[in-house]
Each structure stands twice: as C-alpha cells, then as structure tokens.
N, C-alpha and C. Protein backbone atom coordinates (compact mmCIF):
# COMPACT_ATOMS: atom_id res chain seq x y z
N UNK A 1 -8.45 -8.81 -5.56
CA UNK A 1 -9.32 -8.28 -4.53
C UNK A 1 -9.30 -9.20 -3.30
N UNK A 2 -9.00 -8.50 -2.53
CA UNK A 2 -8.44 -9.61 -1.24
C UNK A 2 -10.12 -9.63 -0.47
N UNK A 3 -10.31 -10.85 0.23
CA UNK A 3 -11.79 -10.90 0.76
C UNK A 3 -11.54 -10.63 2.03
N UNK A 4 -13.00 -9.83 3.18
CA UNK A 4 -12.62 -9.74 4.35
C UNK A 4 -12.72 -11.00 5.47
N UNK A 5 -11.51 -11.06 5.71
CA UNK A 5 -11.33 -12.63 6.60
C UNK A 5 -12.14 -12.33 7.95
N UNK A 6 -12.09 -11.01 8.23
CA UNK A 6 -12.47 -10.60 10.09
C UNK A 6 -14.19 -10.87 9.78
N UNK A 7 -14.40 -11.89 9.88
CA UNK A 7 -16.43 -11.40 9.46
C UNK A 7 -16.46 -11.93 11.50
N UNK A 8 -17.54 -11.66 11.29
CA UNK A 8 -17.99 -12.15 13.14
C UNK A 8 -17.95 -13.74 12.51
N UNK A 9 -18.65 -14.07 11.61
CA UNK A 9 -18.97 -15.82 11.59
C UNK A 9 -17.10 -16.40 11.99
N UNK A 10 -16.42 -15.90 10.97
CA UNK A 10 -14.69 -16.51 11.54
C UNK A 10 -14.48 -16.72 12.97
N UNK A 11 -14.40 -15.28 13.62
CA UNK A 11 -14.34 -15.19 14.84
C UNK A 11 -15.17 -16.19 15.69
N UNK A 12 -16.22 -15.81 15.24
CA UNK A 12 -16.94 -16.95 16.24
C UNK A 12 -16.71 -18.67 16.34
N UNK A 13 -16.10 -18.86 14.81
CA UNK A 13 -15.44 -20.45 14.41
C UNK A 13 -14.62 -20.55 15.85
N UNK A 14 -13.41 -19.54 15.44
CA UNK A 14 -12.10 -19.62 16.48
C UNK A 14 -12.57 -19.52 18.31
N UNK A 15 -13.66 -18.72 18.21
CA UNK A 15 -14.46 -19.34 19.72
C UNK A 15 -14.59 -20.35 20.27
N UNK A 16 -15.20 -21.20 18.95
CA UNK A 16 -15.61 -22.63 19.37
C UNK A 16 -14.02 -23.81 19.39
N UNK A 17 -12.92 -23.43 18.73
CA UNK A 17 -12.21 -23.74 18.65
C UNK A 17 -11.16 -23.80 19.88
N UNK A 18 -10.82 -22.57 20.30
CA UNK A 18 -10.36 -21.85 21.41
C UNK A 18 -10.84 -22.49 23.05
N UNK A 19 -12.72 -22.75 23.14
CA UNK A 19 -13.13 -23.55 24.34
C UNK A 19 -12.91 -24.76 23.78
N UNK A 20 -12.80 -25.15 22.97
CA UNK A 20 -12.53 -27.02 22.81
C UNK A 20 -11.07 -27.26 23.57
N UNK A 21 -10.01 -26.25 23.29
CA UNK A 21 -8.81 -26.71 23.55
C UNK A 21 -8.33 -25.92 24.81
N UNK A 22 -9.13 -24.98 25.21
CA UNK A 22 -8.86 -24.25 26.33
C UNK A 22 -8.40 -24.89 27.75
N UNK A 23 -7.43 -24.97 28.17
CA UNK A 23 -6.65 -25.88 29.74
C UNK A 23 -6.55 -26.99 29.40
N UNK A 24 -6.33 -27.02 27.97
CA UNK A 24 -5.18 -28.42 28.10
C UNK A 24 -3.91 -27.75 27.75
N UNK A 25 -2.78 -28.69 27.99
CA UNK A 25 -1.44 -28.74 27.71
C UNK A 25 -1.36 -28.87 26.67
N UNK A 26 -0.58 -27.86 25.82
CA UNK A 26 -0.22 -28.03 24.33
C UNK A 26 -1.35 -27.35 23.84
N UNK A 27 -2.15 -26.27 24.33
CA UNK A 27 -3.43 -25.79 23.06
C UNK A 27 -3.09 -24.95 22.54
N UNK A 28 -2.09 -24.21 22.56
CA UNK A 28 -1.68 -23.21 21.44
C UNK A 28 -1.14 -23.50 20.18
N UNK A 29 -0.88 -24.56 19.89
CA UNK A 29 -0.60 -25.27 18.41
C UNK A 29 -1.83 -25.29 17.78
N UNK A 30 -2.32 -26.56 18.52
CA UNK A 30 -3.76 -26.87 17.70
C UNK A 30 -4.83 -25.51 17.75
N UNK A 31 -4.79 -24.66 18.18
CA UNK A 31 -5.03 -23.34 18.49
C UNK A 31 -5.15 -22.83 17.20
N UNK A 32 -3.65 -22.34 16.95
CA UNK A 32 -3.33 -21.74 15.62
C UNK A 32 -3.32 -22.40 14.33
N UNK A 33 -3.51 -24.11 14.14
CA UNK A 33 -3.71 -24.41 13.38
C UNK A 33 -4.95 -24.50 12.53
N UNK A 34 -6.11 -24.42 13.43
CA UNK A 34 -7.08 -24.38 13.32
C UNK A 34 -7.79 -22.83 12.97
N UNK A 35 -7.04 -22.09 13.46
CA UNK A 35 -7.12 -20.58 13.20
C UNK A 35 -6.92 -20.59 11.75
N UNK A 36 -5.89 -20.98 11.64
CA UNK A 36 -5.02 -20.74 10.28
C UNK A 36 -5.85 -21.24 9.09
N UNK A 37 -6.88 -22.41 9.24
CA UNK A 37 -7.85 -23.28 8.65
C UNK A 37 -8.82 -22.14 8.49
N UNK A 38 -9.31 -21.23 9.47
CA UNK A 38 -10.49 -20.66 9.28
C UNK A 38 -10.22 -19.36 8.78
N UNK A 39 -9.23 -18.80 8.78
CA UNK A 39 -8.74 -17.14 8.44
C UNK A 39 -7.99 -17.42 7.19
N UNK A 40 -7.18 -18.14 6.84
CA UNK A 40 -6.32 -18.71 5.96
C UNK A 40 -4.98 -18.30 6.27
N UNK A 41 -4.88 -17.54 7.49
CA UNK A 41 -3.37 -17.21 8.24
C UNK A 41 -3.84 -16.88 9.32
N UNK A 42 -2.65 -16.60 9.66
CA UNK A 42 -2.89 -15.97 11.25
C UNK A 42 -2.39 -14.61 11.64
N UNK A 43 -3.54 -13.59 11.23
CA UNK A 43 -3.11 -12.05 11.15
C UNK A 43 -3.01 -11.52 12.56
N UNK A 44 -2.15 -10.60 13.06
CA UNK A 44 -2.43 -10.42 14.30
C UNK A 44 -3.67 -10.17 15.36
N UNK A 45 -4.20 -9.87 14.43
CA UNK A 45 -5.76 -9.58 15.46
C UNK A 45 -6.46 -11.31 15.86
N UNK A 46 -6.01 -12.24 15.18
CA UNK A 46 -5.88 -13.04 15.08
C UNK A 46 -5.08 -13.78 16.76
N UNK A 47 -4.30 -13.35 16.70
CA UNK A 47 -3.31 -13.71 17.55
C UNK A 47 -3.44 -13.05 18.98
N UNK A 48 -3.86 -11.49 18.71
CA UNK A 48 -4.73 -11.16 19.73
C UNK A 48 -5.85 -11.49 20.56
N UNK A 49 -6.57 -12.13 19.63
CA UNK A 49 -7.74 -12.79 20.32
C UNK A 49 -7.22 -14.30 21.44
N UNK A 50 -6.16 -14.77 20.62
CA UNK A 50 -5.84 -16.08 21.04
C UNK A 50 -5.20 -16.04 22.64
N UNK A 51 -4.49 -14.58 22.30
CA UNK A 51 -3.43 -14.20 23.39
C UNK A 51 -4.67 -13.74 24.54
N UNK A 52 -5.77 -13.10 24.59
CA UNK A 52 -6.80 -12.72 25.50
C UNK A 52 -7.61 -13.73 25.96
N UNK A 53 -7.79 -15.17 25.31
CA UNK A 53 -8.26 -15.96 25.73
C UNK A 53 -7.92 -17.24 26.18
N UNK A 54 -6.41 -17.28 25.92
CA UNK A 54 -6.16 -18.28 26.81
C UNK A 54 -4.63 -17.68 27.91
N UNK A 55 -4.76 -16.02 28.14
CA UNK A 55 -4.17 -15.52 29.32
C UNK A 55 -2.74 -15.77 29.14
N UNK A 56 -2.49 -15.64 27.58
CA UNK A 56 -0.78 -15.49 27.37
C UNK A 56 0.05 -14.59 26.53
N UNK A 57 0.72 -14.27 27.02
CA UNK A 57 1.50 -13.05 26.32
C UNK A 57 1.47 -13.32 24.60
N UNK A 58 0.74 -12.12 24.18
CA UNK A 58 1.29 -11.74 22.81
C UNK A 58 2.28 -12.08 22.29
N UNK A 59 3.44 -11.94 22.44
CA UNK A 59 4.55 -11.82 21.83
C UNK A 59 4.96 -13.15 22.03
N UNK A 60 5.11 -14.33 22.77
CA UNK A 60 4.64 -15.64 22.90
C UNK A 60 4.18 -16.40 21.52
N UNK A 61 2.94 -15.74 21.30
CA UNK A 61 2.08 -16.43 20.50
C UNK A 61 3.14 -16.11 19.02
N UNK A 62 3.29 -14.87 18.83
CA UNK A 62 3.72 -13.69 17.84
C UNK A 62 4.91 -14.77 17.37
N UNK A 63 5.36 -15.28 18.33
CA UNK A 63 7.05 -16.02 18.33
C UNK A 63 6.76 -17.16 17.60
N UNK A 64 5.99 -17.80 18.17
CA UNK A 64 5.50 -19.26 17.48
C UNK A 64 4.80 -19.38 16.02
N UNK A 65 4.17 -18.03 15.97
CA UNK A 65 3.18 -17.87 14.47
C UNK A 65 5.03 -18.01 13.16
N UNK A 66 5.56 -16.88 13.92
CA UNK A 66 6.65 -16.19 13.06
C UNK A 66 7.99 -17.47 13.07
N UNK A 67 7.90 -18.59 13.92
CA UNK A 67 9.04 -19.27 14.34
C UNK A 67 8.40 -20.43 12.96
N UNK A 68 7.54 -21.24 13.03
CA UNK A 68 7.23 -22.01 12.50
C UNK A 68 6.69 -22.04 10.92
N UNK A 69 7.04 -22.67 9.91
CA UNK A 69 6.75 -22.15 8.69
C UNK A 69 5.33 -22.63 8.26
N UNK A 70 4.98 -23.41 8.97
CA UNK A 70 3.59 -24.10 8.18
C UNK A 70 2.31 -22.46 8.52
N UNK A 71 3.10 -21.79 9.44
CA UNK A 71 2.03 -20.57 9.81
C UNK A 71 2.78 -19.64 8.72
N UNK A 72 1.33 -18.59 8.28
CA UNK A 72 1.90 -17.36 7.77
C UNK A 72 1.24 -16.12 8.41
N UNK A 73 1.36 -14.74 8.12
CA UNK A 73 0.90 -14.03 8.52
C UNK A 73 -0.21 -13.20 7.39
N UNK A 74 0.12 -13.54 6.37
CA UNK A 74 -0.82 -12.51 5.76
C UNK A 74 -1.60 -14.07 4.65
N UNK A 75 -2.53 -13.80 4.24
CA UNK A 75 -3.73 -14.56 3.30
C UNK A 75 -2.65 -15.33 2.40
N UNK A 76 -3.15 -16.35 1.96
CA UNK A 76 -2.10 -17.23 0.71
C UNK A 76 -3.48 -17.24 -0.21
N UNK A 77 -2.85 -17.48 -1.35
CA UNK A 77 -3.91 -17.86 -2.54
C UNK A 77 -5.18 -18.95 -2.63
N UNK A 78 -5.75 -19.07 -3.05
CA UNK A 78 -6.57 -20.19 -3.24
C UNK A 78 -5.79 -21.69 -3.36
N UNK A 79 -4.77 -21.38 -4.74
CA UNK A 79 -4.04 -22.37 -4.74
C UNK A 79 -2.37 -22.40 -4.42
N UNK A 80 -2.04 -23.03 -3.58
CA UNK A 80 -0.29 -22.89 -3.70
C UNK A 80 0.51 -23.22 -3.77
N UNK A 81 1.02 -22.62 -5.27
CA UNK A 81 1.86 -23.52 -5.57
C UNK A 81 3.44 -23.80 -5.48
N UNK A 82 4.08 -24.62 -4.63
CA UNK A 82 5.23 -24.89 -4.26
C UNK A 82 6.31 -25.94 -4.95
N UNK A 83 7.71 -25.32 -5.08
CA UNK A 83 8.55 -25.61 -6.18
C UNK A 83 9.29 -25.77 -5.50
N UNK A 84 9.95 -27.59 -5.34
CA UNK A 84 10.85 -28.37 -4.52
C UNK A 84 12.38 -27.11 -5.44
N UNK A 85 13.28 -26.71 -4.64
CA UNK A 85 14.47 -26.44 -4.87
C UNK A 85 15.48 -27.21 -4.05
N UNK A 86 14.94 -28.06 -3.33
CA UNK A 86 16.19 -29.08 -3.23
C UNK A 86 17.08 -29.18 -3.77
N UNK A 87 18.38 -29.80 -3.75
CA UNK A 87 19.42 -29.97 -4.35
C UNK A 87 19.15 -31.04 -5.96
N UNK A 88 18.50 -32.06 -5.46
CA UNK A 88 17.88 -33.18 -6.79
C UNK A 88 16.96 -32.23 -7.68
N UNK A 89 16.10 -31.39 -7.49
CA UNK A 89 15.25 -30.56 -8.11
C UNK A 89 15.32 -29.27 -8.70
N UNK A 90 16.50 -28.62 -7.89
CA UNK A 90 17.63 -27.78 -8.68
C UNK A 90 18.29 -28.18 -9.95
N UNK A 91 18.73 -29.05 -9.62
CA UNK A 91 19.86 -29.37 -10.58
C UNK A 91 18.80 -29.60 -11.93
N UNK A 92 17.59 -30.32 -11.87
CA UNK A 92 16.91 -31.13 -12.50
C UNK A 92 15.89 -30.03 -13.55
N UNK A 93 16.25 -29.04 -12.98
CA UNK A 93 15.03 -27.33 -13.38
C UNK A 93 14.00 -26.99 -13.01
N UNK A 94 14.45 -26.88 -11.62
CA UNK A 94 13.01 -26.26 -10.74
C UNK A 94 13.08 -24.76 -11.03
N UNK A 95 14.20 -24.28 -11.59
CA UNK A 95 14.14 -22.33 -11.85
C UNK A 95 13.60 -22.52 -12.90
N UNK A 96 13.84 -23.12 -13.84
CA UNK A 96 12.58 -23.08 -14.87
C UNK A 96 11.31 -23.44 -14.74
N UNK A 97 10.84 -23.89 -14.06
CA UNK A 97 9.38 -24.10 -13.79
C UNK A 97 8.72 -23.14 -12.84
N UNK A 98 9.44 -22.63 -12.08
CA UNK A 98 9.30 -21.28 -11.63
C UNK A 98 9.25 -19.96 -11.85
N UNK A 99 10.04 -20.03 -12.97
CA UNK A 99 10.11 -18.76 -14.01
C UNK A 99 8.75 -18.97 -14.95
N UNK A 100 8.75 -20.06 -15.05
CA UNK A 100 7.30 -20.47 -15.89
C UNK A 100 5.98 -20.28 -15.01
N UNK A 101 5.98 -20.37 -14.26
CA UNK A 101 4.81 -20.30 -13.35
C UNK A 101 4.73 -18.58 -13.23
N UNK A 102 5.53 -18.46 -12.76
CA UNK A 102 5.78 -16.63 -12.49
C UNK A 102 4.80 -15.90 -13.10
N UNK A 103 5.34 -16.42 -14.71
CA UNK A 103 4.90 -15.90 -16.10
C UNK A 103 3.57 -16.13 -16.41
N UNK A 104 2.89 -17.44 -16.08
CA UNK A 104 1.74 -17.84 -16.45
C UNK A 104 0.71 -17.66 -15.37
N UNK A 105 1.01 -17.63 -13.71
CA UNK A 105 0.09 -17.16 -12.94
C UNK A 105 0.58 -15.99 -12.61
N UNK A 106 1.02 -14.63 -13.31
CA UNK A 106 1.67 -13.51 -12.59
C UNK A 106 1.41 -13.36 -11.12
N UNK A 107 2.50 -14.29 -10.78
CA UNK A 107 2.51 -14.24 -9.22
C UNK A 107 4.42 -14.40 -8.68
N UNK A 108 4.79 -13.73 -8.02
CA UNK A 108 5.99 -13.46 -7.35
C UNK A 108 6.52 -14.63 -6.65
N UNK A 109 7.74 -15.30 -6.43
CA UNK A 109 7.68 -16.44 -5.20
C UNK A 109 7.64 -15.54 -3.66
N UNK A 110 7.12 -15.83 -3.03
CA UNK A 110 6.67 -15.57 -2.05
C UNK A 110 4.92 -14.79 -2.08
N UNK A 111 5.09 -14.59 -3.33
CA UNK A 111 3.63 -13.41 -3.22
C UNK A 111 2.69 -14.23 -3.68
N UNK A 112 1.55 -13.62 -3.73
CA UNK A 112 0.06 -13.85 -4.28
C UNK A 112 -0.62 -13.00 -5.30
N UNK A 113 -0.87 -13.58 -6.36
CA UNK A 113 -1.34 -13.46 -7.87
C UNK A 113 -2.17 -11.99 -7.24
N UNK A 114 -2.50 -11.61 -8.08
CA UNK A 114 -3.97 -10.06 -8.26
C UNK A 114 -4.59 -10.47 -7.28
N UNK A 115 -5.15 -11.68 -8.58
CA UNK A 115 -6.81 -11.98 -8.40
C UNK A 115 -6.61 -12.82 -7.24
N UNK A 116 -5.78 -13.03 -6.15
CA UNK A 116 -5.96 -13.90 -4.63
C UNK A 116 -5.79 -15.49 -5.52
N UNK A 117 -5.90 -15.68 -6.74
CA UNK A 117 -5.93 -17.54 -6.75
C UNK A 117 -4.81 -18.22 -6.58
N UNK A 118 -3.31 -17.77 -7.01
CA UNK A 118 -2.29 -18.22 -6.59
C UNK A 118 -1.23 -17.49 -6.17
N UNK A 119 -0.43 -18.57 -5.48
CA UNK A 119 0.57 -17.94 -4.37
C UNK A 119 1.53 -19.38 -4.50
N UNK A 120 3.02 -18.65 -4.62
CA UNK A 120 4.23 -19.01 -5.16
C UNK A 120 4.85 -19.43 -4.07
N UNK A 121 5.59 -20.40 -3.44
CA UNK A 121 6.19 -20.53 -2.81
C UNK A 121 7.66 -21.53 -3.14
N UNK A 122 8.96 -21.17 -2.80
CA UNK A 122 9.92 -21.73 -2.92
C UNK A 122 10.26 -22.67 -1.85
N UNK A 123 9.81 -24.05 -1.74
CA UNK A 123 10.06 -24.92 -0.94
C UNK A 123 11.54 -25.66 -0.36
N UNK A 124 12.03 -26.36 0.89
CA UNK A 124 13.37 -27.22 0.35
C UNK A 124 12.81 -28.17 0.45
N UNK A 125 13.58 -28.94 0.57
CA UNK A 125 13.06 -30.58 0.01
C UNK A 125 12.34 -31.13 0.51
N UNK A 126 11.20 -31.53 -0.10
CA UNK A 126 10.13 -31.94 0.09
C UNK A 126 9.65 -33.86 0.21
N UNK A 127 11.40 -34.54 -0.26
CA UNK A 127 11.57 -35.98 0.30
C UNK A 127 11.05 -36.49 -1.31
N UNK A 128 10.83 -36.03 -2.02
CA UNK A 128 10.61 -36.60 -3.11
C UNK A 128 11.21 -36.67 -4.21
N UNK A 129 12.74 -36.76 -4.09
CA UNK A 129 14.10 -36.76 -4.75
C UNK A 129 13.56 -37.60 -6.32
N UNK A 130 12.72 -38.74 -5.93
CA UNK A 130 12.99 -39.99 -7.14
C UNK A 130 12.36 -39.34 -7.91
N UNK A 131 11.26 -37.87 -7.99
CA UNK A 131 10.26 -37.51 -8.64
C UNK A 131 10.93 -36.07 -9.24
N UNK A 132 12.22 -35.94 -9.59
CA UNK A 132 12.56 -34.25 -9.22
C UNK A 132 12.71 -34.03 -11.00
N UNK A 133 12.39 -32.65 -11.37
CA UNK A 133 11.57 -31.74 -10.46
C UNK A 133 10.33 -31.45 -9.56
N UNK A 134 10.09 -31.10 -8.81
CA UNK A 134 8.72 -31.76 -8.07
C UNK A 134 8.44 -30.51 -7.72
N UNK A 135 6.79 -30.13 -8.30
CA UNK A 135 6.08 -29.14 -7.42
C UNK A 135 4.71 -29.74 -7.10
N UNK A 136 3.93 -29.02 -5.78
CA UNK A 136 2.67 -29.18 -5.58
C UNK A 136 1.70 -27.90 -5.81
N UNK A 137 0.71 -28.32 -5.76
CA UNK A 137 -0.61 -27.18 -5.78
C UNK A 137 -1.36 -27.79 -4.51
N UNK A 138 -1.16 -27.07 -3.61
CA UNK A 138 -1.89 -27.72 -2.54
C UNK A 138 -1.42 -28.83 -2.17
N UNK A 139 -2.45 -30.03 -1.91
CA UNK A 139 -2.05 -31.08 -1.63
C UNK A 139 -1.82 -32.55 -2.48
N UNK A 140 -1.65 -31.53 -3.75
CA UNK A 140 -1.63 -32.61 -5.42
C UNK A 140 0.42 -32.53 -5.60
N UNK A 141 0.83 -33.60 -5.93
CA UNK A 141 1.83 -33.51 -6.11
C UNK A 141 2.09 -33.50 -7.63
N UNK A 142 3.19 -33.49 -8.20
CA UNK A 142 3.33 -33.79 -9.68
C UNK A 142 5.25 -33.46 -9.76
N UNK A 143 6.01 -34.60 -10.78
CA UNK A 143 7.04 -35.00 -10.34
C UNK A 143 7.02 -35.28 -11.73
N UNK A 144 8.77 -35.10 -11.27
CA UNK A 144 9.25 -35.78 -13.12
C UNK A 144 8.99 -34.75 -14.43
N UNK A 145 8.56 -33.53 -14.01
CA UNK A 145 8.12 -31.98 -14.85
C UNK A 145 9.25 -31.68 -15.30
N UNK A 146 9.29 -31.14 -16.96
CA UNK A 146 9.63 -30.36 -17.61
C UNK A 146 8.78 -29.03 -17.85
N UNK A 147 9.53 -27.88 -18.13
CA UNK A 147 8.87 -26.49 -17.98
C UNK A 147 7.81 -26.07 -19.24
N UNK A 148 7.46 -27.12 -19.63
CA UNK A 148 6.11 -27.50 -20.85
C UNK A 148 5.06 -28.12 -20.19
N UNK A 149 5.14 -28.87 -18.99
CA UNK A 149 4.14 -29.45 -18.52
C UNK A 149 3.31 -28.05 -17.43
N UNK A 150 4.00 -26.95 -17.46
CA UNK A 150 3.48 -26.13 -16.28
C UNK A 150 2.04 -25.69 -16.62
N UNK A 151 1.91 -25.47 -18.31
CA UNK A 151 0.84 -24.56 -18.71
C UNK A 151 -0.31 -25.75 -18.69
N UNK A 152 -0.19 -26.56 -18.19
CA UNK A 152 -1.49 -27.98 -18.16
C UNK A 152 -1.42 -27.84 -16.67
N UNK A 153 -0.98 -27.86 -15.83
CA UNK A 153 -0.94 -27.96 -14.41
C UNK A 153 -1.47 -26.69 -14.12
N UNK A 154 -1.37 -25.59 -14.23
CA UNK A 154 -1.84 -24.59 -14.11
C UNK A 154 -2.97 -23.68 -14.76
N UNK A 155 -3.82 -24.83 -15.80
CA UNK A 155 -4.54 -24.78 -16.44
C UNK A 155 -5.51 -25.47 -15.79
N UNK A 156 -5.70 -26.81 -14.86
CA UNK A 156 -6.38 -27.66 -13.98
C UNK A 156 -7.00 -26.70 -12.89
N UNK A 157 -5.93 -25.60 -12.59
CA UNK A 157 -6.54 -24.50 -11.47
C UNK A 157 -7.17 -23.55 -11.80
C-alpha cells in the first residue's frame, strides 16, 4: 500500500526549502535533494513545483532528476537494499545473494516489495572490493556475505 506523499504538510516542507536556497547559484541540486528527503523521490509534480518557483524550464529540472542516479522518480522502500555487482563481488556471489533476497523480501531488482518496506537495487562498485560480496540496507554496510547470512540481515529489517 503505497502512502500519499502529496499531503500539503510535504509541500509546504519543500516551500521552506525552495526560499532558503532561492537566488543562489547552484540551488537546484540542493533543491532536489532535499525534495527527495521529504517525498522520498522526486515525482513530477514535484519537479513542477520546483520548475514554477525558481523560473526554470521543466524539462531542465526533468534532465537532472533523470541524468543523475542518487535521484529517482517514483517512492523506494523503507529499506534499500543494494547488491555491489562489481567485478570483485560478482565473481565472489553477489547473484546469489540477490536471488536470495528476491526470494526472502519478494521484491524485484529495481522494484519495491508489496508492502513498500523493501526495494532492490543492483549497484556498481561501491569501493569496497576488500569486503566482497558487499551489500547495504540503507546506510549499514555488511561485507564478506555468503547467501546464508541474507536471512539474518533481512531479518534485522
């Protein structure tokens, strides 16, 4: 059950957000990052608002949401969890821990579980070669996994 992100309280966050950074140089980053904090993406209506208030083309904004990966466009899970496929983490069985995850949070890579709690993502390298296989949940790392350790890691969430 997906929750409704558009409430007036959001909007009004991205208000206060929007005049903090409004006529400086560079506010459309910190713009959307902060968007992205309060909506949990950046849906177009989203982007609409951004584009009406600081007097710049849509498709501009549209470019930068869609150009850059740390932005998405539609809701991510509560938790998300990302599976280094690097070359060190490949080799090492990151498809098995992914196939395992799949299975145990029925969630798709790229998609998001039913119930909104997790969301799959296939990462590249994430710089943490000495630790491979390496996935995170958020901002928890965990390294050095065999596809037995998934159902404890995903049991913590």
């Amino acid at each position: 059950m997906a929750k409704n992100i558009f409430t007036q309280e959001n909007f009004a966050k991205l208000d206060v957000v929007i005049a903090k950074h409004k006529g400086q140089r560079g506010a459309l980053m910190p713009i959307l990052h902060e968007a992205q904090k309060i909506f949990g993406c950046v849906p177009l209506e989203v982007q609409k608002k951004v584009s009406e208030e600081l007097n710049m083309p849509l498709a501009e904004i549209y470019g930068v949401v869609t150009f850059y990966s740390q932005f998405t466009l539609e809701p991510k899970g509560d938790y998300v969890i990302g599976v280094c496929l690097g070359t060190a983490c490949y080799v090492k069985g990151a498809q098995k821990l992914i196939d395992k995850i799949k299975e145990l949070a029925k969630v798709e890579v790229d998609g998001t579980s039913a119930d909104g709690k997790f969301s799959l993502v296939a990462t590249r390298c994430i710089g943490a070669c000495g630790l491979a296989p390496v996935l995170t949940v958020n901002e928890d790392v965990y390294g050095r996994l065999v596809e037995s350790d998934v159902p404890g890691i995903i049991a913590k969430y």
